[in-house]
PDB file of N, CA and C in Angstrom:
ATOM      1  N   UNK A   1     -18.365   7.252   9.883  1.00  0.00           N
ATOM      2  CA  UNK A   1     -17.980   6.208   8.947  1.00  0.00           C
ATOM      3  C   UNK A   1     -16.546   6.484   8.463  1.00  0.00           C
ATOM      4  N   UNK A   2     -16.001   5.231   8.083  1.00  0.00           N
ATOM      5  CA  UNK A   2     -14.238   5.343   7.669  1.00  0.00           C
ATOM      6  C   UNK A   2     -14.345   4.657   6.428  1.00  0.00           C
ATOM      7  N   UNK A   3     -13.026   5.250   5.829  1.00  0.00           N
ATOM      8  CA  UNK A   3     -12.616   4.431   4.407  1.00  0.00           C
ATOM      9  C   UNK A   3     -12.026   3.376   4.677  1.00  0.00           C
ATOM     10  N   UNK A   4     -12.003   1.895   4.284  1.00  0.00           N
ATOM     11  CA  UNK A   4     -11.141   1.647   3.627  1.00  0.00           C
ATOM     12  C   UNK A   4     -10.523   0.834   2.825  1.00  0.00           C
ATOM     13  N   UNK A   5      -9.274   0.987   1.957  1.00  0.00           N
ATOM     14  CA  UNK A   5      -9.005   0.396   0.736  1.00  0.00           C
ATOM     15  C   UNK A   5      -7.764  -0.429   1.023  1.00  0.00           C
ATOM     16  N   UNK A   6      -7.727  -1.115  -0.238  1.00  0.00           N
ATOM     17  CA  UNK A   6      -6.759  -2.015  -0.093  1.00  0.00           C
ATOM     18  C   UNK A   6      -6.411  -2.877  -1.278  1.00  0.00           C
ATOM     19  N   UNK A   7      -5.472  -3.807  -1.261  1.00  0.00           N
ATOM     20  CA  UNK A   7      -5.232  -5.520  -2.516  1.00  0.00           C
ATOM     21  C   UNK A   7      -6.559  -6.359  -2.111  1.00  0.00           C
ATOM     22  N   UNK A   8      -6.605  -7.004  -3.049  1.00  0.00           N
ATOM     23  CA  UNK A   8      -7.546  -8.191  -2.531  1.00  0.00           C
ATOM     24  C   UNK A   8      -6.816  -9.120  -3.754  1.00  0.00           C
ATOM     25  N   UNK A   9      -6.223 -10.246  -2.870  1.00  0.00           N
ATOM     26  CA  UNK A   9      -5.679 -11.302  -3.859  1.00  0.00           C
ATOM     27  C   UNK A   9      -5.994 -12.713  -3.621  1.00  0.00           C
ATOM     28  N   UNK A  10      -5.726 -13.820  -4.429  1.00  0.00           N
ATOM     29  CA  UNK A  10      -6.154 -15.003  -4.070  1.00  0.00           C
ATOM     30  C   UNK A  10      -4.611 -15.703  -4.488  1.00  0.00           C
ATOM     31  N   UNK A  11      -4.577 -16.323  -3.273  1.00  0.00           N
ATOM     32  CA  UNK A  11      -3.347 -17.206  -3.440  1.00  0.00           C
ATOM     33  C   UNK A  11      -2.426 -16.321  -4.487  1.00  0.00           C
ATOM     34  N   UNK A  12      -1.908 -15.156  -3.409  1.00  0.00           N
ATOM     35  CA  UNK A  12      -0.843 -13.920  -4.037  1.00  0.00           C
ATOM     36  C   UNK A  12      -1.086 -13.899  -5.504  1.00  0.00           C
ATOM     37  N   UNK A  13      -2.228 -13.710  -5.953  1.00  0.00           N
ATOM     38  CA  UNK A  13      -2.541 -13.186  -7.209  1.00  0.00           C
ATOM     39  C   UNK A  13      -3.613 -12.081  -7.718  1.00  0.00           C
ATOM     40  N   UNK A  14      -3.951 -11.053  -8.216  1.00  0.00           N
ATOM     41  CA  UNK A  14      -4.992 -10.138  -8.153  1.00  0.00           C
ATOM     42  C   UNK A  14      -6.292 -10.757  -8.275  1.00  0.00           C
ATOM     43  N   UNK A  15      -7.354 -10.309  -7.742  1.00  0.00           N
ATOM     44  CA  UNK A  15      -8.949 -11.086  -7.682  1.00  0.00           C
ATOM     45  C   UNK A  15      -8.937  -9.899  -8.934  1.00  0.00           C
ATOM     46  N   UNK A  16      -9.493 -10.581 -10.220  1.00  0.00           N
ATOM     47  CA  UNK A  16     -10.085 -10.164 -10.982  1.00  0.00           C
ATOM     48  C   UNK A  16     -11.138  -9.288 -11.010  1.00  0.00           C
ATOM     49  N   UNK A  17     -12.506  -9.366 -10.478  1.00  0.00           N
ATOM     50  CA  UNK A  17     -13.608  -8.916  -9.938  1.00  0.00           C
ATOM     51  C   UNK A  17     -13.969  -9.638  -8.292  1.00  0.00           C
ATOM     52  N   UNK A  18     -14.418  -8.964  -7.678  1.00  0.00           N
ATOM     53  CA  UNK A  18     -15.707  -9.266  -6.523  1.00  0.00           C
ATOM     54  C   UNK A  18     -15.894  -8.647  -5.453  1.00  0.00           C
ATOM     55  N   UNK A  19     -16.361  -8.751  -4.525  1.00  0.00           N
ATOM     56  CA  UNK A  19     -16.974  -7.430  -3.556  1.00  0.00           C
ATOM     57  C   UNK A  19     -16.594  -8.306  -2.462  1.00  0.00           C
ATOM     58  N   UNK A  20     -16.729  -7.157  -1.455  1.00  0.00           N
ATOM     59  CA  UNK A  20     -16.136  -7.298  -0.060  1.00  0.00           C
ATOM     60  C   UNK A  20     -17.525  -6.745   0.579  1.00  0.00           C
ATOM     61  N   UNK A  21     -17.555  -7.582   1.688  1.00  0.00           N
ATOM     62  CA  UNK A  21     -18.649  -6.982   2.568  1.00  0.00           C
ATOM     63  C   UNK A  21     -17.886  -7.041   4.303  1.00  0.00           C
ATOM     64  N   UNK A  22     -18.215  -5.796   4.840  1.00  0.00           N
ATOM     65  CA  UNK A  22     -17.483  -5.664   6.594  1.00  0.00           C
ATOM     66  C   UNK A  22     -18.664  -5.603   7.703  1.00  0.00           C
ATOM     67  N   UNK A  23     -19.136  -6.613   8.014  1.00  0.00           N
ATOM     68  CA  UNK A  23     -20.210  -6.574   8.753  1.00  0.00           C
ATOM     69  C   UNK A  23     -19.302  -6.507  10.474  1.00  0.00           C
ATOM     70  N   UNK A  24     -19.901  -5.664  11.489  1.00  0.00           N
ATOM     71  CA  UNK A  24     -19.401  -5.220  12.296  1.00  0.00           C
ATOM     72  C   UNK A  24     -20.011  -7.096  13.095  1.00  0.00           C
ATOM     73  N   UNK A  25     -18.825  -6.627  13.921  1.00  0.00           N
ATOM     74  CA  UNK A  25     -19.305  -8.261  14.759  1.00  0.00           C
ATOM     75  C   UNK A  25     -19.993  -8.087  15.962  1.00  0.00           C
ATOM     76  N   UNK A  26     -21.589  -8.611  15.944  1.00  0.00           N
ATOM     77  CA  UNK A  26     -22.146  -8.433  17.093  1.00  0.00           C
ATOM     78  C   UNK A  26     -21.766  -9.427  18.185  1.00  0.00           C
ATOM     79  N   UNK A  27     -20.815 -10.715  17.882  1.00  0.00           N
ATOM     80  CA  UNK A  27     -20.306 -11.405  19.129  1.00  0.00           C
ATOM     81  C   UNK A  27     -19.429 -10.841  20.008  1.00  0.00           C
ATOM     82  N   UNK A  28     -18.764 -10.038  19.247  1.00  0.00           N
ATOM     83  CA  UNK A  28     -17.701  -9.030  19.850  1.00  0.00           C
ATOM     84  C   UNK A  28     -17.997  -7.556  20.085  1.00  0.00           C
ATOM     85  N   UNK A  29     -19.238  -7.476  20.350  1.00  0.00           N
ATOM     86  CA  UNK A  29     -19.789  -6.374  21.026  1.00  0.00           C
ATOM     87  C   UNK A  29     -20.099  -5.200  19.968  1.00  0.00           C
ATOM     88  N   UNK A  30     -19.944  -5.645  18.796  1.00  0.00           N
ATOM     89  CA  UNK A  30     -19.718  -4.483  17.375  1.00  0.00           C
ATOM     90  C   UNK A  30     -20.943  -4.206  16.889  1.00  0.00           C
ATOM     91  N   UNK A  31     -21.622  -2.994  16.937  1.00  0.00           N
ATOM     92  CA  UNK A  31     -23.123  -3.148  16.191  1.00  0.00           C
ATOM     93  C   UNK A  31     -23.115  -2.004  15.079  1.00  0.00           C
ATOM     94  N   UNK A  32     -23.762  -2.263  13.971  1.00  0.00           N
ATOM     95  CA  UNK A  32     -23.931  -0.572  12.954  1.00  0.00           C
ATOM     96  C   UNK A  32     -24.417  -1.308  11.664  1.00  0.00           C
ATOM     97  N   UNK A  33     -24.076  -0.576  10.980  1.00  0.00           N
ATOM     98  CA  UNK A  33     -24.610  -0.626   9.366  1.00  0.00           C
ATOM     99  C   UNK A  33     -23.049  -1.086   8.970  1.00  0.00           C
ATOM    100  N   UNK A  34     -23.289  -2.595   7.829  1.00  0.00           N
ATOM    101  CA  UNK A  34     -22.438  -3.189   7.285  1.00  0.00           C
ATOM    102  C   UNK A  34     -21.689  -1.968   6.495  1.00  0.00           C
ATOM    103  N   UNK A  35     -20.256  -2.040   5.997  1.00  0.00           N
ATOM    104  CA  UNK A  35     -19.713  -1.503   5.209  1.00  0.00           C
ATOM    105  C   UNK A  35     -19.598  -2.972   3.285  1.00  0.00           C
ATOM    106  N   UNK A  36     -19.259  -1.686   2.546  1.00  0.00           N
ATOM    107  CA  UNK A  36     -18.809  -2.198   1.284  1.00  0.00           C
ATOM    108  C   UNK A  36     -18.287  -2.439   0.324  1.00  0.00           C
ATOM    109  N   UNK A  37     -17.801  -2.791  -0.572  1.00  0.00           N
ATOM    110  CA  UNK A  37     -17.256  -2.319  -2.039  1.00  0.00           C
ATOM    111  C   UNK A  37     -17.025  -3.158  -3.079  1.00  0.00           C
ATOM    112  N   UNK A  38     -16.672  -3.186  -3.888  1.00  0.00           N
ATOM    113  CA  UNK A  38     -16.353  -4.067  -5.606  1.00  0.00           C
ATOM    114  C   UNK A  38     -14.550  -3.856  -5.353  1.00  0.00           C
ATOM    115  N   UNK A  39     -14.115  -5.454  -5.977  1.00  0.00           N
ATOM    116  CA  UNK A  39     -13.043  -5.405  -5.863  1.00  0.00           C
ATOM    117  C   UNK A  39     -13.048  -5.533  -7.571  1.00  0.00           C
ATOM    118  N   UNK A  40     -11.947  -4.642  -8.373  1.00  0.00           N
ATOM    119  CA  UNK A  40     -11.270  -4.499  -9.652  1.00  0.00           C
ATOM    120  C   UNK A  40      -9.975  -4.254  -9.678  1.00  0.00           C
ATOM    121  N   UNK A  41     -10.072  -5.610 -10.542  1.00  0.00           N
ATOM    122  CA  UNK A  41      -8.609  -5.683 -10.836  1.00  0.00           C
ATOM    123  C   UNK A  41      -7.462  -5.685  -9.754  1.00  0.00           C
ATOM    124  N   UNK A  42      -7.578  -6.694  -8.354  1.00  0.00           N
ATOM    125  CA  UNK A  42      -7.125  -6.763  -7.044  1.00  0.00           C
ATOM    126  C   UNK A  42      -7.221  -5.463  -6.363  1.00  0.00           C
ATOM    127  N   UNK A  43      -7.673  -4.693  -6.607  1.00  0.00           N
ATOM    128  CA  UNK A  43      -8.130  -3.163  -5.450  1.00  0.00           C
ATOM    129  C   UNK A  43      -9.283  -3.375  -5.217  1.00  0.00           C
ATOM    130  N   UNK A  44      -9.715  -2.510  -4.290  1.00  0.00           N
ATOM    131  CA  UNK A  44     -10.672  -2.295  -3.661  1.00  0.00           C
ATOM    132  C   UNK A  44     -10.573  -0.551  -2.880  1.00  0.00           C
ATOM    133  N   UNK A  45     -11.683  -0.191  -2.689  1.00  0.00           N
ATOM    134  CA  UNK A  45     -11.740   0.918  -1.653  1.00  0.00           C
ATOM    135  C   UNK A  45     -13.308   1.594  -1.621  1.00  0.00           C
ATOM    136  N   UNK A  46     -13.909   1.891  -0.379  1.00  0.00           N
ATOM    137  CA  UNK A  46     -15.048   1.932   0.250  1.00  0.00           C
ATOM    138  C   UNK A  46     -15.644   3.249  -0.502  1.00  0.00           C
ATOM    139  N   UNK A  47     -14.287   4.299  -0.758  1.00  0.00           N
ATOM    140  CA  UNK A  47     -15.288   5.353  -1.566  1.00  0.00           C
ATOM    141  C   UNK A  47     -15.738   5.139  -2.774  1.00  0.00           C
ATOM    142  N   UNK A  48     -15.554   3.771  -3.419  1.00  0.00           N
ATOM    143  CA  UNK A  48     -16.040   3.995  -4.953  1.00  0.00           C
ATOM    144  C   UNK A  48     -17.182   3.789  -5.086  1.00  0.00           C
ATOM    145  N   UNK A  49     -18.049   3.669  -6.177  1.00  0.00           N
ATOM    146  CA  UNK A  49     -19.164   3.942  -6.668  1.00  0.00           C
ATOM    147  C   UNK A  49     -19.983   2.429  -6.084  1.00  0.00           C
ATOM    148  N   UNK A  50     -20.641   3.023  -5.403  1.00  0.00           N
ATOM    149  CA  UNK A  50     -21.863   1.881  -4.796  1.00  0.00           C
ATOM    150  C   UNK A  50     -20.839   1.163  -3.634  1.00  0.00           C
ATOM    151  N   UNK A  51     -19.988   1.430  -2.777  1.00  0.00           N
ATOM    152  CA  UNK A  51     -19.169   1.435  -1.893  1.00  0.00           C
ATOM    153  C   UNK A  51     -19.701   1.878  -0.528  1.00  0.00           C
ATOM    154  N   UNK A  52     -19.211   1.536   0.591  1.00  0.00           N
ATOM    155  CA  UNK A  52     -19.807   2.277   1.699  1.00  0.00           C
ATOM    156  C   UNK A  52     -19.001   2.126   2.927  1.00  0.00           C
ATOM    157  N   UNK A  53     -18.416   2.794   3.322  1.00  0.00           N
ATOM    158  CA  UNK A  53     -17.890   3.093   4.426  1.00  0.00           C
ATOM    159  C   UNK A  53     -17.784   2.355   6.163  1.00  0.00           C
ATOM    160  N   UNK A  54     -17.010   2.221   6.319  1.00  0.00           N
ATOM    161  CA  UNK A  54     -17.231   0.404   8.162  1.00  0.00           C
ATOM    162  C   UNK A  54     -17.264   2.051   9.153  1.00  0.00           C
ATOM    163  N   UNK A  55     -17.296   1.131  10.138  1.00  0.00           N
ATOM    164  CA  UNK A  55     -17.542   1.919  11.494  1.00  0.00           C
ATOM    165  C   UNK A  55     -16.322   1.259  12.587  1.00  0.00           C
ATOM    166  N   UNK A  56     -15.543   0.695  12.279  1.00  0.00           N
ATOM    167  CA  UNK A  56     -14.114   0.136  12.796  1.00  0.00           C
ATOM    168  C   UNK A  56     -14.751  -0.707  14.234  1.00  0.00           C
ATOM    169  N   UNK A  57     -13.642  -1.018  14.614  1.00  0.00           N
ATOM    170  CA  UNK A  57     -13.627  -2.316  15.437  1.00  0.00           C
ATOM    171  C   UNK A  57     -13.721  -3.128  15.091  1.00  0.00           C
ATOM    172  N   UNK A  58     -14.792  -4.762  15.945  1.00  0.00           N
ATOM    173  CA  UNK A  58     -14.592  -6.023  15.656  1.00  0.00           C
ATOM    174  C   UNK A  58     -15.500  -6.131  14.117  1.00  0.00           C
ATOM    175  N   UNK A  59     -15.076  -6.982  12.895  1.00  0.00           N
ATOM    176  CA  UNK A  59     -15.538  -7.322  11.997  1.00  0.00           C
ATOM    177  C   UNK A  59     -15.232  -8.693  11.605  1.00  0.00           C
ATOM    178  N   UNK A  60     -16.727  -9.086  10.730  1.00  0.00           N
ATOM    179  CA  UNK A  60     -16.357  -9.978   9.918  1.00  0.00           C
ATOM    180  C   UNK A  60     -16.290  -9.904   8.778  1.00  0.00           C
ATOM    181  N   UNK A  61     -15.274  -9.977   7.719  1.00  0.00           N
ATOM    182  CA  UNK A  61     -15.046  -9.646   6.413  1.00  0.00           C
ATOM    183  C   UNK A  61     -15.294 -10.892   5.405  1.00  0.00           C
ATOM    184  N   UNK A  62     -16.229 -10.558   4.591  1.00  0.00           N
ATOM    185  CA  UNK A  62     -16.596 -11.839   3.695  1.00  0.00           C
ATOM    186  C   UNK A  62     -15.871 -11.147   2.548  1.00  0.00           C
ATOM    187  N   UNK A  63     -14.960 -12.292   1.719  1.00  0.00           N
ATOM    188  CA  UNK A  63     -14.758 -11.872   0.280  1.00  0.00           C
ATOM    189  C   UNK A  63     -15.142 -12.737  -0.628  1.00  0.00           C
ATOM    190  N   UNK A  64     -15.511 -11.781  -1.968  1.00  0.00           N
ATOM    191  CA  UNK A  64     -16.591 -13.066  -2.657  1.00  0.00           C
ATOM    192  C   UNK A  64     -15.632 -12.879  -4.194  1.00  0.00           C
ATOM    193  N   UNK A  65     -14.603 -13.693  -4.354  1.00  0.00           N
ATOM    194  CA  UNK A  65     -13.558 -13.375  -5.954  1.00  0.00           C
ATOM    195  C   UNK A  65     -14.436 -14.063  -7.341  1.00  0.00           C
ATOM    196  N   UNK A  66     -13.965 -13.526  -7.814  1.00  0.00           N
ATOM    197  CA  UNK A  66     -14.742 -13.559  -9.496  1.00  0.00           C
ATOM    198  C   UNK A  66     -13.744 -13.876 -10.684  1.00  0.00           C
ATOM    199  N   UNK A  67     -13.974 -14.455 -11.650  1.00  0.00           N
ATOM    200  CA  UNK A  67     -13.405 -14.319 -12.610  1.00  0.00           C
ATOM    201  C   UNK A  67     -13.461 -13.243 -13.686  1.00  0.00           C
ATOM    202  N   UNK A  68     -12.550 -12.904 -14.377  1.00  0.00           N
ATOM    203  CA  UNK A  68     -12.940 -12.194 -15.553  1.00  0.00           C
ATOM    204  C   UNK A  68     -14.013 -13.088 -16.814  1.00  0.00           C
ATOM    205  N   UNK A  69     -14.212 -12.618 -17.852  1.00  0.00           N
ATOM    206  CA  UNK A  69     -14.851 -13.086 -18.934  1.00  0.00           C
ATOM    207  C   UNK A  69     -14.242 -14.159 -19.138  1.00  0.00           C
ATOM    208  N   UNK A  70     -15.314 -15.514 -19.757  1.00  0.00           N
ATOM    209  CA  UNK A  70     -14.648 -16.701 -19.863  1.00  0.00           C
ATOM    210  C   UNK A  70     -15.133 -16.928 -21.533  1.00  0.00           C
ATOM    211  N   UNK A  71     -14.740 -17.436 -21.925  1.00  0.00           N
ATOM    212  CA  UNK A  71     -14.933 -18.069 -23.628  1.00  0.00           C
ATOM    213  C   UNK A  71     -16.258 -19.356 -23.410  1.00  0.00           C
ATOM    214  N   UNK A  72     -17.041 -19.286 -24.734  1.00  0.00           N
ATOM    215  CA  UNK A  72     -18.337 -20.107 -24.907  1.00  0.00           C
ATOM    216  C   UNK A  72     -18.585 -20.142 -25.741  1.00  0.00           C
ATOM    217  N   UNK A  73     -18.535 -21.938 -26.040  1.00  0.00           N
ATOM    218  CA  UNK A  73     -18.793 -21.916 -27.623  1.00  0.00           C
ATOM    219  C   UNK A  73     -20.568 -21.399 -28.311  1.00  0.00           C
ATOM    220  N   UNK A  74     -20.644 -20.604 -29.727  1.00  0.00           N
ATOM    221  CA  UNK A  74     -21.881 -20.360 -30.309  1.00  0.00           C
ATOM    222  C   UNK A  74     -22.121 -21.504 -30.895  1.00  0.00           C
ATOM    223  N   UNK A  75     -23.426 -22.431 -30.690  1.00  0.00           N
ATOM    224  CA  UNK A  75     -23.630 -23.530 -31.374  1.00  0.00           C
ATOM    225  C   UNK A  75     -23.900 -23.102 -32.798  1.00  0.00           C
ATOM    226  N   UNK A  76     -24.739 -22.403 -33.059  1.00  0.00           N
ATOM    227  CA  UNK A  76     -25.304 -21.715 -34.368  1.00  0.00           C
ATOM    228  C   UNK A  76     -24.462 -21.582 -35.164  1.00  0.00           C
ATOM    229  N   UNK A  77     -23.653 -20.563 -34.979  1.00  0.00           N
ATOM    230  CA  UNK A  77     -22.274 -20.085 -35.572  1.00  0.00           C
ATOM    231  C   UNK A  77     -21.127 -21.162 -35.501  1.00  0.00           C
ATOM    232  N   UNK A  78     -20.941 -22.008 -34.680  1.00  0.00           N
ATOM    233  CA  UNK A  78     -19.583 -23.316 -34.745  1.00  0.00           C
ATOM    234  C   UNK A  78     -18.226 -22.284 -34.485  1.00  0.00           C
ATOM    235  N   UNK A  79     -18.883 -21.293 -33.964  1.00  0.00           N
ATOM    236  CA  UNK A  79     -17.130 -20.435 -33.553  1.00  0.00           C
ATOM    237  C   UNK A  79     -16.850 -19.736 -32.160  1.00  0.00           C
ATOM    238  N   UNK A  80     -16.120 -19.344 -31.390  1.00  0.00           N
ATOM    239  CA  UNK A  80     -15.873 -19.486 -29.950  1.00  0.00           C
ATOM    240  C   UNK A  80     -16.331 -17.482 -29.977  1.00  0.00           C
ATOM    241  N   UNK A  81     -17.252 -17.516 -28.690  1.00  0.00           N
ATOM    242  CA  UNK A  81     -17.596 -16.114 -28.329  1.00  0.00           C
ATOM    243  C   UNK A  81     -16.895 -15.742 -27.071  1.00  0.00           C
ATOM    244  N   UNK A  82     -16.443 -14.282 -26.674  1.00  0.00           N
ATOM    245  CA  UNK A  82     -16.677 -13.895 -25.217  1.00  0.00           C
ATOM    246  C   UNK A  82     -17.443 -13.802 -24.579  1.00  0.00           C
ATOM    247  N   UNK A  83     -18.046 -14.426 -23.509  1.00  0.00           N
ATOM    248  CA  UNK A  83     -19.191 -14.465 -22.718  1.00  0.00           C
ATOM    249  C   UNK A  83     -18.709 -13.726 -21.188  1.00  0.00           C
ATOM    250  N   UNK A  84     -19.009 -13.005 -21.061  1.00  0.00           N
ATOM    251  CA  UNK A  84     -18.873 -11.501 -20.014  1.00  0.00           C
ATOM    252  C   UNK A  84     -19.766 -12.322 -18.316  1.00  0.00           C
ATOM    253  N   UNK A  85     -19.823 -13.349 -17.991  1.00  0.00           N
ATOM    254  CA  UNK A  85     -20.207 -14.251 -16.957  1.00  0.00           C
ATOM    255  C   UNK A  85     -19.364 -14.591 -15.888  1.00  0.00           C
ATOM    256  N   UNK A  86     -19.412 -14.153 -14.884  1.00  0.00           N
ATOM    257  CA  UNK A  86     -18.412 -14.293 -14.048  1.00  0.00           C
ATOM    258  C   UNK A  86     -18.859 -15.597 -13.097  1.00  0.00           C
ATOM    259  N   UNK A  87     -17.198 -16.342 -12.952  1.00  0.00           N
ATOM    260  CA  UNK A  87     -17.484 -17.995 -12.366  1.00  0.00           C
ATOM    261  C   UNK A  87     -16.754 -17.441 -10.814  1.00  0.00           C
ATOM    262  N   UNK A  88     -17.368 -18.094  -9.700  1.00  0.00           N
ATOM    263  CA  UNK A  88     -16.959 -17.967  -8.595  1.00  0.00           C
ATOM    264  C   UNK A  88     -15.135 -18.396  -8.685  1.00  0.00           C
ATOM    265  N   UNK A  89     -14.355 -17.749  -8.204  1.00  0.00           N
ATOM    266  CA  UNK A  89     -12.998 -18.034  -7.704  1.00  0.00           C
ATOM    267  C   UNK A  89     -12.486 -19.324  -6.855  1.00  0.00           C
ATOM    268  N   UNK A  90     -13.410 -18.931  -5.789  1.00  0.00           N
ATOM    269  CA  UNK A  90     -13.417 -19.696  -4.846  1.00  0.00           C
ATOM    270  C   UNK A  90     -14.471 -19.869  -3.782  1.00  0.00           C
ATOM    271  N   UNK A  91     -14.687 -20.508  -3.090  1.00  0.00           N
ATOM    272  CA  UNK A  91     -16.110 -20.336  -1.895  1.00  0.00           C
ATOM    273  C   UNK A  91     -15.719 -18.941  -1.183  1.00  0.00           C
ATOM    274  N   UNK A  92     -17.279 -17.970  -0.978  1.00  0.00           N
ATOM    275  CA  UNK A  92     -16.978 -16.678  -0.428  1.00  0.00           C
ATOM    276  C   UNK A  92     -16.513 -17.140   1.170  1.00  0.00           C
ATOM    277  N   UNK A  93     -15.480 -16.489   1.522  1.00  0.00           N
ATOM    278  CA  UNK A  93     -13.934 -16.482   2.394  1.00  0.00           C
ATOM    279  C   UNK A  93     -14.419 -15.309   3.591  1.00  0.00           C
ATOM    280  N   UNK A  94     -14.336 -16.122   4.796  1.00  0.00           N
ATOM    281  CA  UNK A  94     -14.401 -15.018   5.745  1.00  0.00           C
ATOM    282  C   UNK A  94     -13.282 -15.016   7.049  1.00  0.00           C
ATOM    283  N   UNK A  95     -13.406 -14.394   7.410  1.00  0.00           N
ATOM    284  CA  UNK A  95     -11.994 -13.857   8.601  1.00  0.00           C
ATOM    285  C   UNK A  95     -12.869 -12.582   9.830  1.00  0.00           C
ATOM    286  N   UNK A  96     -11.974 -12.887  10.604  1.00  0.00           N
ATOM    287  CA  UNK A  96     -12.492 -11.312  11.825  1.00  0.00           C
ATOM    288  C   UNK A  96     -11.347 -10.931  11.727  1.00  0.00           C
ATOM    289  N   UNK A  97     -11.725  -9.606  11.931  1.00  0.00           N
ATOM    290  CA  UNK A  97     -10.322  -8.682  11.912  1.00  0.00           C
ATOM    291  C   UNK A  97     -10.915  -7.311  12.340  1.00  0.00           C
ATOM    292  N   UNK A  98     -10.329  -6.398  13.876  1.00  0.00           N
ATOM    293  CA  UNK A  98     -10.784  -5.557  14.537  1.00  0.00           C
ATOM    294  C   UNK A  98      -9.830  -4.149  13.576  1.00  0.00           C
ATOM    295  N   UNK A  99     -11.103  -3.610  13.165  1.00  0.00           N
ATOM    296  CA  UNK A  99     -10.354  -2.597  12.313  1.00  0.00           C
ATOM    297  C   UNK A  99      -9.971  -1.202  12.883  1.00  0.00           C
ATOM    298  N   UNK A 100      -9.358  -0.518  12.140  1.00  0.00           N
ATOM    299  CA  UNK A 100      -9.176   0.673  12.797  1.00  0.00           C
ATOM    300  C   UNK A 100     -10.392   1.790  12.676  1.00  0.00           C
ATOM    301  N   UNK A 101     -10.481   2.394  13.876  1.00  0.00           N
ATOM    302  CA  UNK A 101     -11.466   3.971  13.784  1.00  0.00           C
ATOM    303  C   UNK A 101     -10.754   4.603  13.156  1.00  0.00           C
ATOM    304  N   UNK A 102     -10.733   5.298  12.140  1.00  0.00           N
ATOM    305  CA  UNK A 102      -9.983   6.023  11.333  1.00  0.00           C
ATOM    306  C   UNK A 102      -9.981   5.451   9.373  1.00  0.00           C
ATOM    307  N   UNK A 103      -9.847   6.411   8.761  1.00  0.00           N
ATOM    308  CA  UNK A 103      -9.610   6.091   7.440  1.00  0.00           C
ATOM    309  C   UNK A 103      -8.529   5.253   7.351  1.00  0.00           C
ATOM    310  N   UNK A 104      -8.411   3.982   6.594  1.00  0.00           N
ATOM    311  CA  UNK A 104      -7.301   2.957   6.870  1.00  0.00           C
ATOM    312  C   UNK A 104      -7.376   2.548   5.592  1.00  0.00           C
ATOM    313  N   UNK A 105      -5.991   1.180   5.220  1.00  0.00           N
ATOM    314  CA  UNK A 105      -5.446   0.414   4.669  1.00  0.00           C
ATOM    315  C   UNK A 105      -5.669  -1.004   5.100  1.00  0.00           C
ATOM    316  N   UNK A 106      -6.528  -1.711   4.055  1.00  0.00           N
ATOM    317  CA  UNK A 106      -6.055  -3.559   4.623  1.00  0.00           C
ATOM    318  C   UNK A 106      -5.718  -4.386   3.642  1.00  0.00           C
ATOM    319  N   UNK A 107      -4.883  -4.850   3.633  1.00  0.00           N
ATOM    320  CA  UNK A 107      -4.228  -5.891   1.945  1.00  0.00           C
ATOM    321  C   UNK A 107      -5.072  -7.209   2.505  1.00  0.00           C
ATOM    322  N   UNK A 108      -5.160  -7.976   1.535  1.00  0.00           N
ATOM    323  CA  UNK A 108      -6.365  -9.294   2.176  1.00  0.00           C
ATOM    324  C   UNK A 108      -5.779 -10.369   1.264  1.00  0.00           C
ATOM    325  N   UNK A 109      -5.335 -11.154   1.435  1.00  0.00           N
ATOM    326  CA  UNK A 109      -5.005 -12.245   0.649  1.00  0.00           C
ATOM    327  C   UNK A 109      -6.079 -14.155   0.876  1.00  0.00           C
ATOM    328  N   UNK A 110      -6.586 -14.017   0.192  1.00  0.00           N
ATOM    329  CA  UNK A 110      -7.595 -15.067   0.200  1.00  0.00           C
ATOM    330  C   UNK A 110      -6.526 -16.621  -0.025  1.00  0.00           C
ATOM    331  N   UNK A 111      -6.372 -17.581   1.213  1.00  0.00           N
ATOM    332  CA  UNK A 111      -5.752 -18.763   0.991  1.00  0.00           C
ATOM    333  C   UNK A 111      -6.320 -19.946  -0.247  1.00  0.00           C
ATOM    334  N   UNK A 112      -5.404 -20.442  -0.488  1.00  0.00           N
ATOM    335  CA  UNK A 112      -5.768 -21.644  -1.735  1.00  0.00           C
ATOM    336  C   UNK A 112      -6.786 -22.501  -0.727  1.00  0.00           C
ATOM    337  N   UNK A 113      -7.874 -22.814  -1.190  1.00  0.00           N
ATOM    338  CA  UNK A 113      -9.049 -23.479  -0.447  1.00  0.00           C
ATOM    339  C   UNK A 113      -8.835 -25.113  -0.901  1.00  0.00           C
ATOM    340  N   UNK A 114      -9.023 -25.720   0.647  1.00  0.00           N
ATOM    341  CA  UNK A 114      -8.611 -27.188   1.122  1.00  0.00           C
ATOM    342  C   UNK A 114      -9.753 -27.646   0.013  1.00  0.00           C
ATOM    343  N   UNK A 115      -8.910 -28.997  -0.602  1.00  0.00           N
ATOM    344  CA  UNK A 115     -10.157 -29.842  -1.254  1.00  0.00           C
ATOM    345  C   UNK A 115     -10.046 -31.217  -0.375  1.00  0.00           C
TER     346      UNK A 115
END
């Protein structure tokens, strides 16, 4: 198993929160145990906590971006709370990309999604 880390941005901006998943591509001959990780604060990297390590070659990389905490009004109270709820970014985003055998680097920039 290999590391690896990287940016994860959306339309050249940091992804707040969300996870990356590297599923090896079985169309392209790629078979193993998916790799993983949590993206914070536009990083990412496979050794962190609840993270897991790719097996390189052909992949498909899903990224799933998050928002930070959004504001919600308390009806009870009539005054505005932080609500710690994360709203999807954008639809989870996928790409192939044949990675390297070896501990590596990938910057990922997620495009502004067609309406």
């Amino acid at each position: 198993m290999y590391d690896i880390s990287g940016t994860a941005t959306f339309k050249g901006k940091p992804i707040p929160a969300g996870y990356l998943v590297f599923e090896p591509d079985s169309a392209n001959g790629n078979s193993g145990p998916a790799g993983r990780c949590q993206i914070t604060n536009g990083k990412y990297d496979t050794r962190s906590e609840d993270g897991r390590g790719i097996i390189g070659g052909p992949h498909l990389i899903k990224v799933m971006g998050l928002s930070s905490a959004i504001e919600a009004q308390n009806a009870k109270e009539g005054s505005f709370r932080e609500v710690n709820l994360p709203i999807p970014l954008f639809p989870p985003y996928e790409f192939s990309k044949d990675l390297e055998k070896k501990d590596s680097q990938l910057d990922i920039d997620v495009p502004a999604t067609k309406k």
